[in-house]
C-alpha atoms as a PDB file:
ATOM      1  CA  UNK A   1     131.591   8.834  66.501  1.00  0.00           C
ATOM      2  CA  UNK A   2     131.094   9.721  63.036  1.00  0.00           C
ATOM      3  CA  UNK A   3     129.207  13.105  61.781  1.00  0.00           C
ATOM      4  CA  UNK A   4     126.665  10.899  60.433  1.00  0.00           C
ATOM      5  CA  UNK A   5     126.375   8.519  63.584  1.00  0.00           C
ATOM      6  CA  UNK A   6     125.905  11.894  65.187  1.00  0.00           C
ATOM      7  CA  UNK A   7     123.217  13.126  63.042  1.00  0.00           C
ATOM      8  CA  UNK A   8     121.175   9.697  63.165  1.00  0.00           C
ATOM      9  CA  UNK A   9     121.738   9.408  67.508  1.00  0.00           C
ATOM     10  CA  UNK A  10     120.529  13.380  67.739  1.00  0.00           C
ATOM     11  CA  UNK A  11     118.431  13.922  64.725  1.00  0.00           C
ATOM     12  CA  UNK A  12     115.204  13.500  66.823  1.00  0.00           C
ATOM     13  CA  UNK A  13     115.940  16.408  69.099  1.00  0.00           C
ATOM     14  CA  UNK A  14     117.353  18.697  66.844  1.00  0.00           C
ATOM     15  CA  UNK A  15     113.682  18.522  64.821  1.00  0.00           C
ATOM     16  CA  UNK A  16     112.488  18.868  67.733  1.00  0.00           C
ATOM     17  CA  UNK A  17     113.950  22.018  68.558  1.00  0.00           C
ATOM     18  CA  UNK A  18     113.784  23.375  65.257  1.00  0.00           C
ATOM     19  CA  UNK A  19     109.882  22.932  65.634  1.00  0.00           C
ATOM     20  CA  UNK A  20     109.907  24.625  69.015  1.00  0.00           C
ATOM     21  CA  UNK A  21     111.878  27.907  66.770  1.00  0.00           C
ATOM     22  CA  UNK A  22     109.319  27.520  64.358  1.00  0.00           C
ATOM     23  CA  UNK A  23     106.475  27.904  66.692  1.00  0.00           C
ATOM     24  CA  UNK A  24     108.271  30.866  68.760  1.00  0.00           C
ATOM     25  CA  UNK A  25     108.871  32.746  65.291  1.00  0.00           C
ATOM     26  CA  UNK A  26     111.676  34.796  67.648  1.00  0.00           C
ATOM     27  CA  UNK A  27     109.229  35.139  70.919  1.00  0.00           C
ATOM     28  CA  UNK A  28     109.410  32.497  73.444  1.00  0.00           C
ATOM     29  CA  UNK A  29     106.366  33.777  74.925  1.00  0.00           C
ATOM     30  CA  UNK A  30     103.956  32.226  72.467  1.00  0.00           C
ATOM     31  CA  UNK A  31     105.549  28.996  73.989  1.00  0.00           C
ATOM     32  CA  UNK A  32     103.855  27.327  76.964  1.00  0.00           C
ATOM     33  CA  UNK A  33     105.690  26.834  80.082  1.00  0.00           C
ATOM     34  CA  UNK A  34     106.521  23.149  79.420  1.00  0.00           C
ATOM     35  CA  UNK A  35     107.680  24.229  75.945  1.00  0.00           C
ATOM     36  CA  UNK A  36     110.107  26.680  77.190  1.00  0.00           C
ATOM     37  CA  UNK A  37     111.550  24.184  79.820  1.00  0.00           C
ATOM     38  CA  UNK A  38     112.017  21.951  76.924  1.00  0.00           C
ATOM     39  CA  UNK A  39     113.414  24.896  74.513  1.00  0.00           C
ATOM     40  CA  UNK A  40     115.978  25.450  77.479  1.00  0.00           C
ATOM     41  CA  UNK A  41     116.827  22.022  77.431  1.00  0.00           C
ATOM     42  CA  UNK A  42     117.208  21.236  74.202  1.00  0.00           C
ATOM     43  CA  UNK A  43     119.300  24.459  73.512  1.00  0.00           C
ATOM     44  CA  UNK A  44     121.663  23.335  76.031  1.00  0.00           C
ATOM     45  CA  UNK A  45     121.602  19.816  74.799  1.00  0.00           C
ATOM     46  CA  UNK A  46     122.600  21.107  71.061  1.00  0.00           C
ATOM     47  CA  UNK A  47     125.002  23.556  72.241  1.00  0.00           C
ATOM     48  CA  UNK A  48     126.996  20.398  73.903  1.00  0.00           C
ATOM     49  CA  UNK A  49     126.305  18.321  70.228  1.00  0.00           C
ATOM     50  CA  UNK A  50     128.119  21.267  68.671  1.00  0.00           C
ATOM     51  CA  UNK A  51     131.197  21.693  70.930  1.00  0.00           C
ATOM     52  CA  UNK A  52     131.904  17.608  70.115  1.00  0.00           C
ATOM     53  CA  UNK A  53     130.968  18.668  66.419  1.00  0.00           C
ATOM     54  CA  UNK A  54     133.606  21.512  66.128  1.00  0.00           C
ATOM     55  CA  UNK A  55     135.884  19.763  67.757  1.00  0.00           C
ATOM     56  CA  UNK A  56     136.319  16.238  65.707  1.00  0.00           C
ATOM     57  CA  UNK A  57     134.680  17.440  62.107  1.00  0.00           C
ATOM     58  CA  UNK A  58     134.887  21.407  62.565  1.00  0.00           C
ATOM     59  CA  UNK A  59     133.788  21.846  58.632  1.00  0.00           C
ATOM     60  CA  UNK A  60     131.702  19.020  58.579  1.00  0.00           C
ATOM     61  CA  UNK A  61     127.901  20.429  57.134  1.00  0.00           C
ATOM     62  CA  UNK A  62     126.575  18.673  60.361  1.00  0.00           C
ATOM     63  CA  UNK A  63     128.543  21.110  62.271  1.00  0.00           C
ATOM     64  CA  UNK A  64     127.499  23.987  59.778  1.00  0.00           C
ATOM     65  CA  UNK A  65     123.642  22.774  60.415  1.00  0.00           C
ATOM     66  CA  UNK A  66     124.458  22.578  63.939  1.00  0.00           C
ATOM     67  CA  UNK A  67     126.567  25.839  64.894  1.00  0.00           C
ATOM     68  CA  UNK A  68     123.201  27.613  62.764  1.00  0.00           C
ATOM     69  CA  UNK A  69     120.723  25.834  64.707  1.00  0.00           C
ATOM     70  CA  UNK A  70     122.102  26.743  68.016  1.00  0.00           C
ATOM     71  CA  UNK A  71     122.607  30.175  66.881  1.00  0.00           C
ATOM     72  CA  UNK A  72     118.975  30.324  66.020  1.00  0.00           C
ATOM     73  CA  UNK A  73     117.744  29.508  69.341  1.00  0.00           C
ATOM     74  CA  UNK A  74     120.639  31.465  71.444  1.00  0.00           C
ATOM     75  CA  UNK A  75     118.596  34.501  69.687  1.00  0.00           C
ATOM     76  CA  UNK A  76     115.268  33.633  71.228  1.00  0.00           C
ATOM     77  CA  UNK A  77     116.410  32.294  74.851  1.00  0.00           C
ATOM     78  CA  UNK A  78     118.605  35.317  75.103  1.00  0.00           C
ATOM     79  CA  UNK A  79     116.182  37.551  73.474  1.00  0.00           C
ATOM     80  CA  UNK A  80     115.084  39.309  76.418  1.00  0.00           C
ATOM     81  CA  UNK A  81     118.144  40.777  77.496  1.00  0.00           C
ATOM     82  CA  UNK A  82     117.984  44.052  77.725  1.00  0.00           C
ATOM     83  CA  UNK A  83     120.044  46.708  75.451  1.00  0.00           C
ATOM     84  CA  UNK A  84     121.723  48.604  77.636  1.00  0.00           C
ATOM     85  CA  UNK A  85     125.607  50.477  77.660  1.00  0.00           C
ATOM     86  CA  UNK A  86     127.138  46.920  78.911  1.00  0.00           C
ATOM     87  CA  UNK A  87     125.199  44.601  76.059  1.00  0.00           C
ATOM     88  CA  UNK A  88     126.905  47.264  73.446  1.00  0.00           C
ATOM     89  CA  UNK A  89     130.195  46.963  74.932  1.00  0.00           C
ATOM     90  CA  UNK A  90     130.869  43.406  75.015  1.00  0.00           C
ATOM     91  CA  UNK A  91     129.587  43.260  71.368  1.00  0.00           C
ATOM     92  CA  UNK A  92     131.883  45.958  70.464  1.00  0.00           C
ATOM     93  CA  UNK A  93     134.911  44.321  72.587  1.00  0.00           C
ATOM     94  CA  UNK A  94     134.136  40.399  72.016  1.00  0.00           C
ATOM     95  CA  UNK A  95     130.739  39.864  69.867  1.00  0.00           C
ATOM     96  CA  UNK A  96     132.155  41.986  66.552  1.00  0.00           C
ATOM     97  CA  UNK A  97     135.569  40.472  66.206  1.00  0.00           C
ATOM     98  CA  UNK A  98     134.615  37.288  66.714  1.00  0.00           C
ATOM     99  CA  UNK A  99     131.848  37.833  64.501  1.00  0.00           C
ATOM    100  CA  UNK A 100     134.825  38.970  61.829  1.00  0.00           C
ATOM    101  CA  UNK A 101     136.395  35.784  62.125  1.00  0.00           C
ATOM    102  CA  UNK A 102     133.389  33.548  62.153  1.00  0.00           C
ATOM    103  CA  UNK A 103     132.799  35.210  58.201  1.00  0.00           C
ATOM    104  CA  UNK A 104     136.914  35.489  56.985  1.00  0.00           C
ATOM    105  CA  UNK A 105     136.128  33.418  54.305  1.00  0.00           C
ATOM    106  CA  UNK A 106     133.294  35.631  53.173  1.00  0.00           C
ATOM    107  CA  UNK A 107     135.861  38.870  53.824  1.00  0.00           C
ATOM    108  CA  UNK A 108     138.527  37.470  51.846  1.00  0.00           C
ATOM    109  CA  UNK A 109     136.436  36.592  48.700  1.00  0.00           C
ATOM    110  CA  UNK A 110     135.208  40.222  49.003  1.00  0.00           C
ATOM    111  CA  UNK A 111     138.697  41.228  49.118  1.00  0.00           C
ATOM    112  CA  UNK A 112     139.846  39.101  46.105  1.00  0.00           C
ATOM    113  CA  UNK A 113     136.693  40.418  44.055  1.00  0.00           C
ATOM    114  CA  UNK A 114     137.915  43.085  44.388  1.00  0.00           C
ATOM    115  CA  UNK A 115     141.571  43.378  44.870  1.00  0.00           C
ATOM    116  CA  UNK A 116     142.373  41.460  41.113  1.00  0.00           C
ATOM    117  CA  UNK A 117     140.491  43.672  39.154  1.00  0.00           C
ATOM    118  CA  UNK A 118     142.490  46.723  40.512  1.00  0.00           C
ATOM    119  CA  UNK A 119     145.465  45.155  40.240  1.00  0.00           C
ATOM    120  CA  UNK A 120     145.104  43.785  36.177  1.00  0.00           C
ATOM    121  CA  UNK A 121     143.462  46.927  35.461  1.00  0.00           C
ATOM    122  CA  UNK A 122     145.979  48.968  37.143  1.00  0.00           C
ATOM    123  CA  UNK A 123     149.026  47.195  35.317  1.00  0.00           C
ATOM    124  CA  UNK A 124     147.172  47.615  32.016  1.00  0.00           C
ATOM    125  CA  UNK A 125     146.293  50.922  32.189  1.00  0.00           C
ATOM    126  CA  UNK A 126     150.214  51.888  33.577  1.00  0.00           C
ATOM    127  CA  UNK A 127     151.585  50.402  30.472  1.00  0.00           C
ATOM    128  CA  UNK A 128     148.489  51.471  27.826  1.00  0.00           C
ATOM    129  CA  UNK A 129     146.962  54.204  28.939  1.00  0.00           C
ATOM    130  CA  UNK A 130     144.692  54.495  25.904  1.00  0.00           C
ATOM    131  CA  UNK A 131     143.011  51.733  27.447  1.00  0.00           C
ATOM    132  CA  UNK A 132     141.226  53.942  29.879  1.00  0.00           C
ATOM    133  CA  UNK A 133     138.568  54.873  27.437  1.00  0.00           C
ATOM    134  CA  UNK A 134     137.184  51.482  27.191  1.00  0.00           C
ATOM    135  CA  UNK A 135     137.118  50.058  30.422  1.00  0.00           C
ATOM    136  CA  UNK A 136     136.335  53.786  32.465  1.00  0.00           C
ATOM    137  CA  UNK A 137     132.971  54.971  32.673  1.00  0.00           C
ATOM    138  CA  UNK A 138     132.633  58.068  30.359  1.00  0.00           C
ATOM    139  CA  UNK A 139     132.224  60.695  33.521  1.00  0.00           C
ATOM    140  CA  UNK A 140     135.523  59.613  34.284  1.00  0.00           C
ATOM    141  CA  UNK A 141     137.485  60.102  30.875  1.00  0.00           C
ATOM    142  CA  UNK A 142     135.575  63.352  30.629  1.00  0.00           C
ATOM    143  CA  UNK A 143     136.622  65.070  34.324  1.00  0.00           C
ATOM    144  CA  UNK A 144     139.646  62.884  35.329  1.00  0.00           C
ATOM    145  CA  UNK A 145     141.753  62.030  32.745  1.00  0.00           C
ATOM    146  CA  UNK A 146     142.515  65.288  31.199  1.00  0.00           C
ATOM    147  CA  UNK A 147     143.092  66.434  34.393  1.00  0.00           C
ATOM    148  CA  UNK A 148     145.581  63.196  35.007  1.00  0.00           C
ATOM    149  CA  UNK A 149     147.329  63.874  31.938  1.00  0.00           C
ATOM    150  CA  UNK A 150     148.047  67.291  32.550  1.00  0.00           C
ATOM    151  CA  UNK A 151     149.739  65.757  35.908  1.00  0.00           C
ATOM    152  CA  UNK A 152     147.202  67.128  37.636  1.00  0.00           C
ATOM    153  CA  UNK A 153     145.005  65.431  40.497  1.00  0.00           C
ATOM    154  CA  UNK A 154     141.335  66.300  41.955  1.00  0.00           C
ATOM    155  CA  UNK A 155     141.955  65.432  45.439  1.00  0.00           C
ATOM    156  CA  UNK A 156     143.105  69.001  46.681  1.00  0.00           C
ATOM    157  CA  UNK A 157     140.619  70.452  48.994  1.00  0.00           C
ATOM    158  CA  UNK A 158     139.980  74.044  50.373  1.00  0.00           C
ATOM    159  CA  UNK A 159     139.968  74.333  54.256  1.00  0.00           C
ATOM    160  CA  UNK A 160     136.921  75.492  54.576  1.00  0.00           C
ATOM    161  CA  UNK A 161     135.127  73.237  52.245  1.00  0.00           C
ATOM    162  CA  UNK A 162     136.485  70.111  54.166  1.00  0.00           C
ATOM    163  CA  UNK A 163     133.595  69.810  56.945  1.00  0.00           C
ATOM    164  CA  UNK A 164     130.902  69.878  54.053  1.00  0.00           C
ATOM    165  CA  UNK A 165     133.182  66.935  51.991  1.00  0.00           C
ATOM    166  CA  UNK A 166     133.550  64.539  55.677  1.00  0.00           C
ATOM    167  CA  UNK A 167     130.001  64.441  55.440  1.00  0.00           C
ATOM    168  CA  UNK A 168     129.688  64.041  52.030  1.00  0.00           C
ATOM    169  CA  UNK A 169     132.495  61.250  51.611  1.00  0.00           C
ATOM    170  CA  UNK A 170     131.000  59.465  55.254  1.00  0.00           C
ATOM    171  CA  UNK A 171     127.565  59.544  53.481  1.00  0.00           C
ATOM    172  CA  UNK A 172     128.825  58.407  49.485  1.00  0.00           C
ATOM    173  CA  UNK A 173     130.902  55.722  51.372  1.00  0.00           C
ATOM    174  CA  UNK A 174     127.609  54.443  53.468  1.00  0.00           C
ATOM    175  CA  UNK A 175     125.737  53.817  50.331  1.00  0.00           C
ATOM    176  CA  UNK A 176     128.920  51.988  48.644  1.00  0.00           C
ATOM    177  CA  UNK A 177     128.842  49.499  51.741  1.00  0.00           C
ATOM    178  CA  UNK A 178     124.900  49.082  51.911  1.00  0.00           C
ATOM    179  CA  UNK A 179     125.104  48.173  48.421  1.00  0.00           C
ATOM    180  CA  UNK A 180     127.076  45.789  48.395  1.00  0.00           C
ATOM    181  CA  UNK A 181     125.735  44.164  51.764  1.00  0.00           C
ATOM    182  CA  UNK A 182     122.538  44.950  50.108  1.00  0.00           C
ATOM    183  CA  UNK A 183     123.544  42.821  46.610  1.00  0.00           C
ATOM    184  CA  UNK A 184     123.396  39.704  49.028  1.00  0.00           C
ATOM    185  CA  UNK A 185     119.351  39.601  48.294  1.00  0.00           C
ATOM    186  CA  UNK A 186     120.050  39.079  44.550  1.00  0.00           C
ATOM    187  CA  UNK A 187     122.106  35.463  45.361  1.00  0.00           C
ATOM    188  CA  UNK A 188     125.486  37.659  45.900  1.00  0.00           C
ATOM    189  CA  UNK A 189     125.295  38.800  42.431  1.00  0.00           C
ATOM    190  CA  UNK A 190     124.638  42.570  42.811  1.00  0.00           C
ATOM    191  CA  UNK A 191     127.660  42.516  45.423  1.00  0.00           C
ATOM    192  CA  UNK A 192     130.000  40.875  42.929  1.00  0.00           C
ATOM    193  CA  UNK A 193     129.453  43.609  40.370  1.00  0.00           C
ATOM    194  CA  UNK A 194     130.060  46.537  43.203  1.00  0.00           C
ATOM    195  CA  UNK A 195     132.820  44.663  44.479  1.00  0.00           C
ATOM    196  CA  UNK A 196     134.289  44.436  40.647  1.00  0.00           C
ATOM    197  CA  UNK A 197     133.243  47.582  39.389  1.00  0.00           C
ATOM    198  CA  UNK A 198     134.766  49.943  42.909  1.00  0.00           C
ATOM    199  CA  UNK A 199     137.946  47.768  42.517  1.00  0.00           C
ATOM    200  CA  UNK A 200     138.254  48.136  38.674  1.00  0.00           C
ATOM    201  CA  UNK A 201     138.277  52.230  39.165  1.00  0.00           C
ATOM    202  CA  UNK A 202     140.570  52.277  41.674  1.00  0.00           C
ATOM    203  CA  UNK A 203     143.003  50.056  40.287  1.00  0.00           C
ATOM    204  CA  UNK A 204     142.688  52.294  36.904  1.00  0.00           C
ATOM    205  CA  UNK A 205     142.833  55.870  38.487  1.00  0.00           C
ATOM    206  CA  UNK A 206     145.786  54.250  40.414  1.00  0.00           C
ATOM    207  CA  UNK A 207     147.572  52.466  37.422  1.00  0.00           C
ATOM    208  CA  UNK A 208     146.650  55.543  35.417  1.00  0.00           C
ATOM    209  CA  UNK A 209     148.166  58.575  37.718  1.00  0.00           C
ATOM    210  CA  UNK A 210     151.508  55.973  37.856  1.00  0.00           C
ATOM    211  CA  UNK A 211     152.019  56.295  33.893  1.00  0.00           C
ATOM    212  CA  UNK A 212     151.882  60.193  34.191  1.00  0.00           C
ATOM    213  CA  UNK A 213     154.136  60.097  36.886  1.00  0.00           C
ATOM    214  CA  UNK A 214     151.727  61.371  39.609  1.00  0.00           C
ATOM    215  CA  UNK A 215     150.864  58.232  40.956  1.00  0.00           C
ATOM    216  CA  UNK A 216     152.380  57.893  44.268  1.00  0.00           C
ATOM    217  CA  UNK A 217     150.806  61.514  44.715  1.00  0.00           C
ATOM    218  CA  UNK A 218     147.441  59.739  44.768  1.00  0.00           C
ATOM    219  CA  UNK A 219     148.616  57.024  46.282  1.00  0.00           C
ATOM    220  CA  UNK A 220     149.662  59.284  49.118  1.00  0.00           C
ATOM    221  CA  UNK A 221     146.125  60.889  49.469  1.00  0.00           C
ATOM    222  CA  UNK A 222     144.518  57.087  49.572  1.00  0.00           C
ATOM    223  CA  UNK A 223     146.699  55.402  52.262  1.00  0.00           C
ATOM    224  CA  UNK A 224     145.702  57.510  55.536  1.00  0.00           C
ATOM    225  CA  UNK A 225     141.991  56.771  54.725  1.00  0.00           C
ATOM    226  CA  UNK A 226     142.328  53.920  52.738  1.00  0.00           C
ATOM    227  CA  UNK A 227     142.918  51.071  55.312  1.00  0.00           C
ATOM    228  CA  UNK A 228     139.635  51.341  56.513  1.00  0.00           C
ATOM    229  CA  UNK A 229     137.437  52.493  54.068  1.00  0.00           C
ATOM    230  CA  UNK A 230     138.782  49.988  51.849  1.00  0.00           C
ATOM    231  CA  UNK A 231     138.623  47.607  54.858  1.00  0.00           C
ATOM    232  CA  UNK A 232     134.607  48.227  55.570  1.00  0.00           C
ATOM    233  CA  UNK A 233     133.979  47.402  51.981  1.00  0.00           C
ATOM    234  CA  UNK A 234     134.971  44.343  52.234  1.00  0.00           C
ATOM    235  CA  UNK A 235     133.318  43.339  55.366  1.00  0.00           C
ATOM    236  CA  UNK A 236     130.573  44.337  53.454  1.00  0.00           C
ATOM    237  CA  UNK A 237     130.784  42.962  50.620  1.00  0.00           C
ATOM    238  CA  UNK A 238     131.508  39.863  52.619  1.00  0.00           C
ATOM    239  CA  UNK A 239     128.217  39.966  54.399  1.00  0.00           C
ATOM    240  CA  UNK A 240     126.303  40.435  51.503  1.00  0.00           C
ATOM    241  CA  UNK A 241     128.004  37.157  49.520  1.00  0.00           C
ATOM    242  CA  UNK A 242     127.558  35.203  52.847  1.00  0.00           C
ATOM    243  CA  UNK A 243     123.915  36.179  52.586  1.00  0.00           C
ATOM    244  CA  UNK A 244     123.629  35.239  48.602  1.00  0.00           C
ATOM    245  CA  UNK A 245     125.702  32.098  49.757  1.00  0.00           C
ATOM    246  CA  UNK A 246     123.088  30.798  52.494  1.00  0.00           C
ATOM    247  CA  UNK A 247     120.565  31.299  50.088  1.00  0.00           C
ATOM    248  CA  UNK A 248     122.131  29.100  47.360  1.00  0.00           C
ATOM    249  CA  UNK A 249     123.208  26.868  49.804  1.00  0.00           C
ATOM    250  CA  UNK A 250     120.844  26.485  52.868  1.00  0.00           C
ATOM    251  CA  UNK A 251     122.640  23.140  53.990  1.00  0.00           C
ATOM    252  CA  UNK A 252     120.266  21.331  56.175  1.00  0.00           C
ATOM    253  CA  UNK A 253     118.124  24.052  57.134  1.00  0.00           C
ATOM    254  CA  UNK A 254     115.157  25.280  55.691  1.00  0.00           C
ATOM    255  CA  UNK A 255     116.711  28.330  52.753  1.00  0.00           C
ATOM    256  CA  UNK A 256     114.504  30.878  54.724  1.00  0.00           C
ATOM    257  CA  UNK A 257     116.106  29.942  58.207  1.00  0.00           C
ATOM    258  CA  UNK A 258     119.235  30.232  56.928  1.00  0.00           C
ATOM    259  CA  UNK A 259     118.959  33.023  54.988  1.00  0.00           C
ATOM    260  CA  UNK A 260     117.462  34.362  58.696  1.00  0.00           C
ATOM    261  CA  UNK A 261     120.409  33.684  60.341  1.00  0.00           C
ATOM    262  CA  UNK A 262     122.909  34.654  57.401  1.00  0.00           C
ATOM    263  CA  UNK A 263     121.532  38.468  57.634  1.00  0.00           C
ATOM    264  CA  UNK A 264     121.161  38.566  61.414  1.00  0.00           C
ATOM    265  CA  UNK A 265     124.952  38.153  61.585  1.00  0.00           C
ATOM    266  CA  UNK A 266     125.249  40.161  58.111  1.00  0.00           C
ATOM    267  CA  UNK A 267     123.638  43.226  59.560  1.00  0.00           C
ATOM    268  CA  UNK A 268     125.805  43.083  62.784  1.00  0.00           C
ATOM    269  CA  UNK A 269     128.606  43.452  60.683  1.00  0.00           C
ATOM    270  CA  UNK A 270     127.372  46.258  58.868  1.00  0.00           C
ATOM    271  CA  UNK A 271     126.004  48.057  62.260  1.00  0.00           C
ATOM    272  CA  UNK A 272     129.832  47.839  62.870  1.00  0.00           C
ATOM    273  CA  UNK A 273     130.978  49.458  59.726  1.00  0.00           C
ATOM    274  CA  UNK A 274     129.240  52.417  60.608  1.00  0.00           C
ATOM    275  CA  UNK A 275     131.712  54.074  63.066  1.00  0.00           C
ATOM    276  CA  UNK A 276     134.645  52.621  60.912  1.00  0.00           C
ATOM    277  CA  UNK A 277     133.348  54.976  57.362  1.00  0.00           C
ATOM    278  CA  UNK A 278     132.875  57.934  59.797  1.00  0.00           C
ATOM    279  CA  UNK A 279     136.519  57.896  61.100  1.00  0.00           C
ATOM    280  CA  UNK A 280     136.992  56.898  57.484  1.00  0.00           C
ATOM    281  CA  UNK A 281     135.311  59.764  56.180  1.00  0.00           C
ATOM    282  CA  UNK A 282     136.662  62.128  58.877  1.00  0.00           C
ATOM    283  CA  UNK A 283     140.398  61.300  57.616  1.00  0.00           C
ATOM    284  CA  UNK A 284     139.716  61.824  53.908  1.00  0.00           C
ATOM    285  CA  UNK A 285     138.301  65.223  54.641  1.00  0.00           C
ATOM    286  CA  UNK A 286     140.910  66.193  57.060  1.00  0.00           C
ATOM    287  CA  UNK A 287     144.343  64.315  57.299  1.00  0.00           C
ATOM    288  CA  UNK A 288     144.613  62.962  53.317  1.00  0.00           C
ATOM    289  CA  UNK A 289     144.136  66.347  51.182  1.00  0.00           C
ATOM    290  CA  UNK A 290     146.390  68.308  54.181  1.00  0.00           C
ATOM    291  CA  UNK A 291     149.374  69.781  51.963  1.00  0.00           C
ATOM    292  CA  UNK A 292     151.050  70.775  54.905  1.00  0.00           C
ATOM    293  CA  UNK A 293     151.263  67.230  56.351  1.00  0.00           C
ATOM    294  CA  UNK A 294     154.310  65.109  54.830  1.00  0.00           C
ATOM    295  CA  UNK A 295     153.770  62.530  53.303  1.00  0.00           C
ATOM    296  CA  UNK A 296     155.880  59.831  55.524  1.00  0.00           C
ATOM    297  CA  UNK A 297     152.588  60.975  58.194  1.00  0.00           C
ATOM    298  CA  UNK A 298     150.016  60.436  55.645  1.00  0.00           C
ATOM    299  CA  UNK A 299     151.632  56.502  55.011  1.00  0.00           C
ATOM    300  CA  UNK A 300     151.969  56.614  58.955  1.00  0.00           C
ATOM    301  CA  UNK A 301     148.388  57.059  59.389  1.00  0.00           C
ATOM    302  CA  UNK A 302     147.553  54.590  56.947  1.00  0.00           C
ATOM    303  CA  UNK A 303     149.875  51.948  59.134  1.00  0.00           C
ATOM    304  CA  UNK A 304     148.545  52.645  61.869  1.00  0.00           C
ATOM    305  CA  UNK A 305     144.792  52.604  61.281  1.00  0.00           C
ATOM    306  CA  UNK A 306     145.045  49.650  59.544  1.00  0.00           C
ATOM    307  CA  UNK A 307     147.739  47.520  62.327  1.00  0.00           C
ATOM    308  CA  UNK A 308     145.381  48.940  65.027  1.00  0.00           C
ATOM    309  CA  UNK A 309     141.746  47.715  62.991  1.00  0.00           C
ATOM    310  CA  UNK A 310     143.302  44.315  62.525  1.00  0.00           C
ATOM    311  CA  UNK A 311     144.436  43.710  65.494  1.00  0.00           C
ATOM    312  CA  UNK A 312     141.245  44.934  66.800  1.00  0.00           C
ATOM    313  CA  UNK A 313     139.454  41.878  64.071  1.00  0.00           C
ATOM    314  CA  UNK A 314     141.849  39.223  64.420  1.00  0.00           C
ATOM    315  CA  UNK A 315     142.984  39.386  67.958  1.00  0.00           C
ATOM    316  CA  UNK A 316     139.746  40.915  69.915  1.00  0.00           C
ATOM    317  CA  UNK A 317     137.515  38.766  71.799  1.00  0.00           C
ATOM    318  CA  UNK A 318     139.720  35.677  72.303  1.00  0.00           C
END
């Protein structure tokens, strides 16, 4: 059977169910009792349409249409259960990760916003350093780069100011994520420019501090932390394009349904981002500015924060 024999032999229901989710609007109580016999049904019926879907066309827009649809109503016929200590855990064990996966193309256009900036900028900047004063912003050349040329960096920390910065570096790096989950609203756009702009300094302060020679010295503050703040940007930056991206491209549902859907599973993401910048944040305060830690456990930290959040994405929930 083709996708479109599919869509012709099953269009009828699927309507049909889509005007049984309109007339819930996310409450299956406003339903009468035939109506939620027949939501039942039909859920289960398009639930066994998208198994056959994702199995002979998996990236088929039927199966897009589909796999959205059924997600749709799974929210309402499941709406009722409760939110209690074992809900949270088999989110956090199965529901995130797969979650991950179901939006790695969204993650790793995030990452390449992101990632080739920093890496053009950085080269440019290591080999013309003059550079910096026309593609940094000016607070930057003013506080930073003398300091940078003098060989000099601004991550050092006193002990006792380190509680004050965890919070201050968990809260700066909650507002970077938001905003660019948040950029999803203006069609992706805002996220693009956060994604750029975050990735451009980095990849100058990095390619900068390597021309004065103190480069791996930063580099060596970055990695323990780095893994998964940089990691958390990206799955939010990814949510917010896969939110602009539903709204350009609805597919066969309505734009405001599947912009609906699009931020349900955007904000899930972000809800899991949260505990990620605090142990994040916790790290840069604590572990990265720690002059009597060598640096081999700095890069060790790194490594293992990031092989043990990956495997956690990639690998959890199967």
């Amino acid at each position: 059977m083709t996708p479109e024999q599919l869509y012709q032999n099953r269009q009828a229901d699927w309507q049909r169910l889509t005007g049984l989710l309109d007339r819930a609007a996310g409450d299956a109580s406003r339903l009468s009792p035939a109506d939620v016999t027949a939501l039942g049904d039909l859920y289960r019926s398009a639930t066994s349409d998208l198994a056959l879907a994702q199995r002979d066309y998996p990236n088929h827009r039927v199966t897009i249409y589909l796999n959205q649809l059924v997600a749709r109503a799974h929210a309402i016929v499941y709406r009722g259960e409760p939110l209690g200590l074992g809900r949270i855990w088999r989110f956090v064990r199965q529901g995130y990760p797969r979650l991950f996966r179901e939006s790695l193309p969204f993650f790793l256009t995030a990452f390449l916003l992101f990632s080739l900036p920093a890496l053009i900028i950085g080269l440019l900047l290591n080999s013309n350093p003059e550079a910096a004063r026309w593609v940094l912003p000016v607070q930057v050349q003013e506080q930073l780069i003398p300091m940078i040329e003098e060989r000099e960096l601004w991550v050092d920390m006193a002990v006792g100011e380190r509680p004050i910065m965890a919070s201050a570096i968990t809260t700066n790096n909650i507002q970077v994520s938001f905003l660019a989950f948040a950029g999803g609203i203006l069609a992706g756009l805002l996220t693009v420019y956060v994604l750029i702009f975050n990735g451009l300094m980095l990849g100058g302060l990095l390619g900068l501090t390597a021309h004065y020679d103190v480069g791996f010295e930063l580099a060596t503050f970055v990695v323990g932390h780095g893994a998964i703040e940089l990691s958390v940007i990206f799955i939010a930056g990814g949510a917010g394009l896969m939110v602009g991206w539903h709204m350009l491209r609805p597919g066969l549902l309505s734009r405001r349904d599947a912009v609906a859907i699009a931020t349900n599973k955007a904000v899930k993401l972000i809800v899991g981002c949260v505990p990620l910048l605090v142990i994040a944040g916790t790290i840069e305060s604590f572990i990265s500015p720690a002059e009597s830690l060598p640096p081999l456990v700095k890069w060790g930290v790194g490594l293992v924060t990031g092989v043990g959040l990956y495997g956690y994405l990639l690998l959890g929930g199967k």
